[in-house]
C-alpha atoms as a PDB file:
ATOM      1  CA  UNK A   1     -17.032 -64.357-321.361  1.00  0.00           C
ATOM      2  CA  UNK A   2     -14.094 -63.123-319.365  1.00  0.00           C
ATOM      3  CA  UNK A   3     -11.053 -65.414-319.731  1.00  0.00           C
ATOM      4  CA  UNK A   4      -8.825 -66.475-316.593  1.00  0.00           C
ATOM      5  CA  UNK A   5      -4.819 -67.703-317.402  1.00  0.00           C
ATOM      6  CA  UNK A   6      -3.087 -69.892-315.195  1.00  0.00           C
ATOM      7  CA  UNK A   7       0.524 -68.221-314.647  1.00  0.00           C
ATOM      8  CA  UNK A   8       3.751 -70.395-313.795  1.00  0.00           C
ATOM      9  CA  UNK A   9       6.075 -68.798-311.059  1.00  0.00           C
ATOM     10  CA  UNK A  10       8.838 -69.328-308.626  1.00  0.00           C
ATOM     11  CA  UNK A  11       8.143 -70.699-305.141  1.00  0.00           C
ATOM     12  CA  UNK A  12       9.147 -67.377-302.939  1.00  0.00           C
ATOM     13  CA  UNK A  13      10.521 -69.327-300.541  1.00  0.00           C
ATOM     14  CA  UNK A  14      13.436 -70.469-302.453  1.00  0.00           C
ATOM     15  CA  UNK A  15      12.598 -73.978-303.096  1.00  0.00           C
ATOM     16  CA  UNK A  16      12.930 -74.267-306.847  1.00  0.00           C
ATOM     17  CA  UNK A  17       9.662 -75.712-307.118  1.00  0.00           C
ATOM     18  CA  UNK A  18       7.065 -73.888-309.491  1.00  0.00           C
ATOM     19  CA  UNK A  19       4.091 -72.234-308.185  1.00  0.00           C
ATOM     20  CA  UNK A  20       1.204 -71.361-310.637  1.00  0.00           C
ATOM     21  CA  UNK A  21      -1.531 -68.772-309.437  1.00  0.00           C
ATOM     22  CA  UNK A  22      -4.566 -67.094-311.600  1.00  0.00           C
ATOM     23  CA  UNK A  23      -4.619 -64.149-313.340  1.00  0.00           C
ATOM     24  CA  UNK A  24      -7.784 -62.442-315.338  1.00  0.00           C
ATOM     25  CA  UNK A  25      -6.701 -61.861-318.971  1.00  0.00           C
ATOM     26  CA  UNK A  26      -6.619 -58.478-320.030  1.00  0.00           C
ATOM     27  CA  UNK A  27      -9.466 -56.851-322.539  1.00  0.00           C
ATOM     28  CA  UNK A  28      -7.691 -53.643-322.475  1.00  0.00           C
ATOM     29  CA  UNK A  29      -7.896 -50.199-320.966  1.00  0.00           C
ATOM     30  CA  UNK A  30     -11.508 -48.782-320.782  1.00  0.00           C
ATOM     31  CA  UNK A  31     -10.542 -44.705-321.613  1.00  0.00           C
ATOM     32  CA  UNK A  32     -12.887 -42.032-319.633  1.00  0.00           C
ATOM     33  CA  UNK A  33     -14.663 -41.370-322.967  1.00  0.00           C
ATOM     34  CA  UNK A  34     -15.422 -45.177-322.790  1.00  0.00           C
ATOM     35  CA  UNK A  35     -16.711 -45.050-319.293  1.00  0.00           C
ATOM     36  CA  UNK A  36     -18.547 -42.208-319.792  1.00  0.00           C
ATOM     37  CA  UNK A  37     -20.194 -43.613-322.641  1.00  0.00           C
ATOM     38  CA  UNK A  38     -21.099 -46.819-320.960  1.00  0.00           C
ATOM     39  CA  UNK A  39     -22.928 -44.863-317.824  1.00  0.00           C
ATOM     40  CA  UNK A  40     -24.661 -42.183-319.886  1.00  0.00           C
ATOM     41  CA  UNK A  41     -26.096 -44.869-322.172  1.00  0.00           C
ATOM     42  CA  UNK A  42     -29.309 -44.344-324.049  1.00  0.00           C
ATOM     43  CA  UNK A  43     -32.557 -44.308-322.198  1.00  0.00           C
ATOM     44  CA  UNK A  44     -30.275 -43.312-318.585  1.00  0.00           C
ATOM     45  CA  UNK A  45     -31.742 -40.228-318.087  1.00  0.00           C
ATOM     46  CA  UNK A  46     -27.690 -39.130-317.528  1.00  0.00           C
ATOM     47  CA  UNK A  47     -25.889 -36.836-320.219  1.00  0.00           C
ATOM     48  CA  UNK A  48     -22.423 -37.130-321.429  1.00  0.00           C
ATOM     49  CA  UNK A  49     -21.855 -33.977-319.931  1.00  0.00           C
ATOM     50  CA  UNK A  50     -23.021 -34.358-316.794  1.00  0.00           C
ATOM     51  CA  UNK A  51     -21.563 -37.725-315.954  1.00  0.00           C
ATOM     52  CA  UNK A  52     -18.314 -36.015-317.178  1.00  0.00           C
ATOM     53  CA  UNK A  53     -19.036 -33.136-315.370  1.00  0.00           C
ATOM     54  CA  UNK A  54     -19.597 -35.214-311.756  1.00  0.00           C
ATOM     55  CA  UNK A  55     -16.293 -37.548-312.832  1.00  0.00           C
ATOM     56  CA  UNK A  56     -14.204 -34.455-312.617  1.00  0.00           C
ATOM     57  CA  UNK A  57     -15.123 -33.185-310.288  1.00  0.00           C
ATOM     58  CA  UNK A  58     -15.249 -36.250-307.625  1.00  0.00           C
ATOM     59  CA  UNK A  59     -11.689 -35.907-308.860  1.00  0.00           C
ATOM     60  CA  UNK A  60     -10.608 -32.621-308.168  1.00  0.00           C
ATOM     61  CA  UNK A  61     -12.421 -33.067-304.767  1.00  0.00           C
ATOM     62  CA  UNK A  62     -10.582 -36.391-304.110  1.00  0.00           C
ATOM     63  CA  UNK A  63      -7.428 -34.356-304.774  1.00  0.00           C
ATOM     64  CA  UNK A  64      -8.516 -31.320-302.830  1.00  0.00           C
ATOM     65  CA  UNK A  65      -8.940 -33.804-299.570  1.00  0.00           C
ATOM     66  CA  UNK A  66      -5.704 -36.070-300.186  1.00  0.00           C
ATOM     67  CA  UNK A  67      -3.913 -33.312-300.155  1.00  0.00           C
ATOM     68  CA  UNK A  68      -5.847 -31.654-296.712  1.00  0.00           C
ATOM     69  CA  UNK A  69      -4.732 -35.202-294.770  1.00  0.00           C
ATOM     70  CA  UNK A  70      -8.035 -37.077-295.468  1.00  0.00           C
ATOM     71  CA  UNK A  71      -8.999 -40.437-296.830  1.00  0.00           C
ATOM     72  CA  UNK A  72     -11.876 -40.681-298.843  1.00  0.00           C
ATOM     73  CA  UNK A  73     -14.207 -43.609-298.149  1.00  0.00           C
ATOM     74  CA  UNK A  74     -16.826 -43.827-301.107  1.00  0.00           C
ATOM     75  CA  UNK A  75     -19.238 -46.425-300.118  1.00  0.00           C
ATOM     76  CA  UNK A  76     -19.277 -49.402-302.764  1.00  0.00           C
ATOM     77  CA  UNK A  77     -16.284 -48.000-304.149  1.00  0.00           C
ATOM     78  CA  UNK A  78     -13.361 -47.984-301.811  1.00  0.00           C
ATOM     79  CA  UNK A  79     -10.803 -45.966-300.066  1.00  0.00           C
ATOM     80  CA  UNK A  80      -8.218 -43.691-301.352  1.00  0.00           C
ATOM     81  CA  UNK A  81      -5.016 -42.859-299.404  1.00  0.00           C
ATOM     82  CA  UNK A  82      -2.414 -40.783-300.075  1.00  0.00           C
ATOM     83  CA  UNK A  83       1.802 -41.161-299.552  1.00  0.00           C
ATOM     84  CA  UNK A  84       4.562 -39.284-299.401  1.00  0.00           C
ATOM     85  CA  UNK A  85       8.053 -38.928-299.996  1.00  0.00           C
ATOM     86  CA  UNK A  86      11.258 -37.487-300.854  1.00  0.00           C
ATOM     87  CA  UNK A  87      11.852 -35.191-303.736  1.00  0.00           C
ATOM     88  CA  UNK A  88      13.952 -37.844-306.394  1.00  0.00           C
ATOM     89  CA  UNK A  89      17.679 -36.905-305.740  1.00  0.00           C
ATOM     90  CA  UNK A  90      17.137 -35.813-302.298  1.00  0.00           C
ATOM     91  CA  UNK A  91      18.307 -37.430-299.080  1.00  0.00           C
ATOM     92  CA  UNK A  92      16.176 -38.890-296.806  1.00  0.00           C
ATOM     93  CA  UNK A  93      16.581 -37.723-293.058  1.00  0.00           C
ATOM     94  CA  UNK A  94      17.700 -40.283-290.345  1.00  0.00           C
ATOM     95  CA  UNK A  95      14.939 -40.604-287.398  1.00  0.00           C
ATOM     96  CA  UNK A  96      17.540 -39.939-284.625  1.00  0.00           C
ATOM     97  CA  UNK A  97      19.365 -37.569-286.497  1.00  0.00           C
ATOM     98  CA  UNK A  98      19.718 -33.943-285.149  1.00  0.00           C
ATOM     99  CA  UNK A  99      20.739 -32.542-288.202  1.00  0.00           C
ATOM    100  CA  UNK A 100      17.774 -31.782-290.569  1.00  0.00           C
ATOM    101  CA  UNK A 101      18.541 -32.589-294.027  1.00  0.00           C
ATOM    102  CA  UNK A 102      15.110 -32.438-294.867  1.00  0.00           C
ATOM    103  CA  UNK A 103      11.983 -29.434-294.766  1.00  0.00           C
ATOM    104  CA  UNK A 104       8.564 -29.672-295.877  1.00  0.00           C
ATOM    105  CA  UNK A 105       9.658 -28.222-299.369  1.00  0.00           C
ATOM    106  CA  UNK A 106      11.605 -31.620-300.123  1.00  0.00           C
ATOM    107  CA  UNK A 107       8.642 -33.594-299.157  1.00  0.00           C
ATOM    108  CA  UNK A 108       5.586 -34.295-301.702  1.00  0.00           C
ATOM    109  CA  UNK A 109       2.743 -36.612-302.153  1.00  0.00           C
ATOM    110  CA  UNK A 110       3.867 -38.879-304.221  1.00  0.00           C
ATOM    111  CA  UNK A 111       1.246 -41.255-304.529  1.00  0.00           C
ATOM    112  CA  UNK A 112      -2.307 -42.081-304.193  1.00  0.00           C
ATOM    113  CA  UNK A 113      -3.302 -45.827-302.803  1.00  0.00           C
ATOM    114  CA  UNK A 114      -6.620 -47.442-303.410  1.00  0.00           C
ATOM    115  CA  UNK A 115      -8.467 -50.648-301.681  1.00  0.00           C
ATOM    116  CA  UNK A 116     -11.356 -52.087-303.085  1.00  0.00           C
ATOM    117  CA  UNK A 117     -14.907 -51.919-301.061  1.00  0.00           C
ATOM    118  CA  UNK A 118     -15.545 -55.215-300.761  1.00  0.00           C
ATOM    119  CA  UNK A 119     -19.172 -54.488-301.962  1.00  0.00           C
ATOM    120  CA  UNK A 120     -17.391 -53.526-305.511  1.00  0.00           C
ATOM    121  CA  UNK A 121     -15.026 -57.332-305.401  1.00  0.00           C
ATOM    122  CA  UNK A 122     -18.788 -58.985-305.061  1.00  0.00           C
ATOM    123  CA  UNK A 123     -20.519 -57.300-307.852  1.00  0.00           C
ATOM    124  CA  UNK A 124     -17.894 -57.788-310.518  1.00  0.00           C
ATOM    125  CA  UNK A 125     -18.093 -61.480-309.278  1.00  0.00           C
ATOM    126  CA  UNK A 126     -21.091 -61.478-309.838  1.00  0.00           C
ATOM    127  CA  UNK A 127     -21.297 -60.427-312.972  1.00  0.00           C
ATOM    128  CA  UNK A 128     -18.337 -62.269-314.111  1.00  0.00           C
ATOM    129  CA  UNK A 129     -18.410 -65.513-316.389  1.00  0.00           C
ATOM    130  CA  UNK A 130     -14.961 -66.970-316.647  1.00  0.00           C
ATOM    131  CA  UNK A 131     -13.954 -69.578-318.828  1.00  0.00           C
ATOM    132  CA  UNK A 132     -10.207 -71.042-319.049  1.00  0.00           C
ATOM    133  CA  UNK A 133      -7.666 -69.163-321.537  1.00  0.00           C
ATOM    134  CA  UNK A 134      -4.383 -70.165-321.719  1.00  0.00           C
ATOM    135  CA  UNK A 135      -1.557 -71.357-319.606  1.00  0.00           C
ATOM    136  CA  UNK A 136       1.962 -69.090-319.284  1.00  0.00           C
ATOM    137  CA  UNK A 137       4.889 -70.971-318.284  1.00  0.00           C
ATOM    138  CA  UNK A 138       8.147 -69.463-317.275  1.00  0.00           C
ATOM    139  CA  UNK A 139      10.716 -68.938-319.873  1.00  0.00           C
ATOM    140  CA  UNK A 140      14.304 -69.456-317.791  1.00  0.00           C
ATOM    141  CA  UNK A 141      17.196 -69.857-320.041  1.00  0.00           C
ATOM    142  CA  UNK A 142      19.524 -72.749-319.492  1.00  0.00           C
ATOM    143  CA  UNK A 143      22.883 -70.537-320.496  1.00  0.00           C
ATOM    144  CA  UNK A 144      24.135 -67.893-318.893  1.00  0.00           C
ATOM    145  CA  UNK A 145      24.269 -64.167-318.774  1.00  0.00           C
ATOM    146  CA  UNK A 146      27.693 -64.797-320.529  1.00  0.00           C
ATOM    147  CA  UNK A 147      26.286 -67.625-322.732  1.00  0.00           C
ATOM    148  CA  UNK A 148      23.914 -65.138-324.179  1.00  0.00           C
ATOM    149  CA  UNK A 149      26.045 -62.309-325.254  1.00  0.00           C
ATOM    150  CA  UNK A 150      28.282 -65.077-326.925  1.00  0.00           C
ATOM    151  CA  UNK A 151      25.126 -66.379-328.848  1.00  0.00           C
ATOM    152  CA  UNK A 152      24.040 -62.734-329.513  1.00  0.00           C
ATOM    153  CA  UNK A 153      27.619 -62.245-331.124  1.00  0.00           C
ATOM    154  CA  UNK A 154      27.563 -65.323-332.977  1.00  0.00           C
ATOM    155  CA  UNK A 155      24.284 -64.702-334.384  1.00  0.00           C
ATOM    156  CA  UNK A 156      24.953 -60.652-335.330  1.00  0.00           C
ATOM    157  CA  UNK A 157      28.323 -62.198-336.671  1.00  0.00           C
ATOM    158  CA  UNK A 158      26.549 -64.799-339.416  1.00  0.00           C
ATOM    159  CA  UNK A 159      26.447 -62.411-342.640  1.00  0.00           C
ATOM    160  CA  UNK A 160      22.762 -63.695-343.023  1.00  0.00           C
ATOM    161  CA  UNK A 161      22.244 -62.105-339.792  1.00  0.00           C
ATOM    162  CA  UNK A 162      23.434 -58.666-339.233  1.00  0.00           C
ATOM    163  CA  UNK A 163      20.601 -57.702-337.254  1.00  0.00           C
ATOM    164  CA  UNK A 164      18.964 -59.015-334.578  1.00  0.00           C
ATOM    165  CA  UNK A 165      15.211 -58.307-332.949  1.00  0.00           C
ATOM    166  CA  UNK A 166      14.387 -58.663-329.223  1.00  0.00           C
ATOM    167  CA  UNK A 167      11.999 -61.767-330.620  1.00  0.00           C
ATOM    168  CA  UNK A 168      15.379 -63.200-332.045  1.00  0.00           C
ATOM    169  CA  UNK A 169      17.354 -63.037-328.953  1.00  0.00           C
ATOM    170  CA  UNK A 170      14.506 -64.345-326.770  1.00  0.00           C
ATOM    171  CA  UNK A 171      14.415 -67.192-329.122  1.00  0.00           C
ATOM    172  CA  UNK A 172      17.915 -67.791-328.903  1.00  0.00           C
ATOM    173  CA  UNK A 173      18.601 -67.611-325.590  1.00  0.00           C
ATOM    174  CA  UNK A 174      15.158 -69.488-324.290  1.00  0.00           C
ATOM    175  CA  UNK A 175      14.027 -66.016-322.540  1.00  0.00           C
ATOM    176  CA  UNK A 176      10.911 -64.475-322.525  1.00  0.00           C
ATOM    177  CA  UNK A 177      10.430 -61.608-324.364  1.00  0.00           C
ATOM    178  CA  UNK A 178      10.031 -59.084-321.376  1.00  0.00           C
ATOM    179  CA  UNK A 179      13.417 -60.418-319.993  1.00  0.00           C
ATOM    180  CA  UNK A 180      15.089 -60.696-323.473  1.00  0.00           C
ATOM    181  CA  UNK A 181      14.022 -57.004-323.532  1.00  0.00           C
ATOM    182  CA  UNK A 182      15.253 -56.217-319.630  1.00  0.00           C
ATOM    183  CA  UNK A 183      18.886 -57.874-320.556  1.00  0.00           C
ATOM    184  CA  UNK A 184      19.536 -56.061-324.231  1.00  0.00           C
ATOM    185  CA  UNK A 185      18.889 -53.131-322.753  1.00  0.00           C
ATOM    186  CA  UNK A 186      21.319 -53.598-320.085  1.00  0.00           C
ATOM    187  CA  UNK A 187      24.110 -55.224-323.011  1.00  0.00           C
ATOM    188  CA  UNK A 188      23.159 -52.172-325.057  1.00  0.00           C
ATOM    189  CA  UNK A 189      24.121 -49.641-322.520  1.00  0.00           C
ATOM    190  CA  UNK A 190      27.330 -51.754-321.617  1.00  0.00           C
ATOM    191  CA  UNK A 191      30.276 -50.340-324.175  1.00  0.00           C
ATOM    192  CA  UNK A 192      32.232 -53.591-323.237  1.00  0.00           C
ATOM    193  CA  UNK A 193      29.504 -56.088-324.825  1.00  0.00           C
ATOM    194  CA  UNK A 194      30.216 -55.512-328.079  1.00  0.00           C
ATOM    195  CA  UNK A 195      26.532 -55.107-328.923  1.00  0.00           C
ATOM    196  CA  UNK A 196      24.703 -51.657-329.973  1.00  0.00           C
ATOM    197  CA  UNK A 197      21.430 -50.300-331.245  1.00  0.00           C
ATOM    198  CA  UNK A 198      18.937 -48.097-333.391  1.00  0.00           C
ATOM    199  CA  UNK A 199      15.403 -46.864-333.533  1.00  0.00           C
ATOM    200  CA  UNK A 200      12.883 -46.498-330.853  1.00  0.00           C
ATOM    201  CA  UNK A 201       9.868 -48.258-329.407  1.00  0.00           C
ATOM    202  CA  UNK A 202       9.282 -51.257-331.609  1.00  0.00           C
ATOM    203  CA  UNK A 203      11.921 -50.785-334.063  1.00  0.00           C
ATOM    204  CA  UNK A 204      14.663 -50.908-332.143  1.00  0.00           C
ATOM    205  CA  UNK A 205      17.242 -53.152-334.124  1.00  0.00           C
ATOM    206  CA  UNK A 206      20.431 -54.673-332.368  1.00  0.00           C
ATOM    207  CA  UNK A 207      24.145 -55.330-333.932  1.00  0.00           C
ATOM    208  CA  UNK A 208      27.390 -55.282-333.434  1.00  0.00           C
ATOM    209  CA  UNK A 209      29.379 -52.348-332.394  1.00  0.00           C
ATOM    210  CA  UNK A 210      31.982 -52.079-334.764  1.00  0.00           C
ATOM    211  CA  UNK A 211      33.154 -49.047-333.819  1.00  0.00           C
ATOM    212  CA  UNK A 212      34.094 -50.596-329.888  1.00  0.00           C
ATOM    213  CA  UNK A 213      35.796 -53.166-332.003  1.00  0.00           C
ATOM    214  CA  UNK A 214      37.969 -50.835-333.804  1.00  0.00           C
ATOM    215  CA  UNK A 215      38.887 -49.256-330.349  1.00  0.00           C
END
């Protein structure tokens, strides 16, 4: 069974009152070898290769007619659309202007939209059996931006402690992790917070900058 989690949020209007609205949980990301292997099953009558074969190229074509001015309407599918814009670091023309900043060389597609056929939203319905998963509430600190750093400090400054984890600060501070991770990266890249960093990805480790101190 697929599992549905009810999601706290803000009201949008400004209110302060909490919203909640529904969310499937994720399984994961099905890869194309996945796909492929679902639809060429045994007993099909469809090879790996062909199925692969048609994928691609539906693809390229897709591509091809994007990039031509079309949008491609695959019944009990859905439509793709494509968008463009301004090379990053370029300016972007004014409409009244008469000076032309811009030519077609500065302008790409730079993305490809997609909405559902409505015949698709029905048969995943109907094939889906939910049943309730958990409930995420928001995590909003009751300190400060300024709070924080001092409780970062503290904590990095406690000889037990010389380290800290994005876990740790988010447990802190009463964040959740994504923001915990949002706001050390923005102390981390500030020389004035007294706070630095090392490794990558997962092991990134946090502690004081002693070197800023000495300065």
């Amino acid at each position: 069974m697929t599992k549905y989690i009810k999601q706290e949020m803000n009201d949008l209007n400004g209110t302060g009152k909490k919203r909640c609205y529904y969310r499937l949980e994720s399984r994961g990301i099905l890869s194309t070898k996945d796909l492929i292997s679902q639809i060429a099953y045994p007993g099909s009558g469809l090879s790996t290769g062909s199925v692969t074969h048609v994928l691609q190229s539906m693809s390229d074509e897709i591509a091809r007619s994007i990039s031509k001015g079309y949008s491609i309407s695959i019944e009990g599918l859905g439509i793709f659309k494509g968008s463009i814009g301004v090379i990053k670091g370029k300016e972007m023309d004014t409409i009244d202007g008469n000076d032309q900043k811009r030519n077609a060389a500065s302008i790409v597609i730079d993305g490809v939209s997609f909405r559902a056929d409505r015949d698709l939203i029905s048969r995943a319905n109907q094939s889906c059996k939910l049943k309730r998963g958990k409930v995420n509430r928001l995590h909003i600190s009751p300190y400060t931006k300024e709070e924080r750093l001092q409780q970062a400090l503290s904590y990095l400054s406690n000889p037990d402690t010389p380290f800290m984890l994005e876990a740790d600060y988010a447990k802190i501070t009463g964040l959740s992790k994504f923001k915990a991770h949002e706001e050390l990266v923005e102390l981390r890249n500030d020389p004035d917070s007294g706070i630095t960093f090392s490794g990558s990805g997962n092991r990134v480790i946090y502690y004081i900058n002693k070197k800023a101190n000495e300065d």
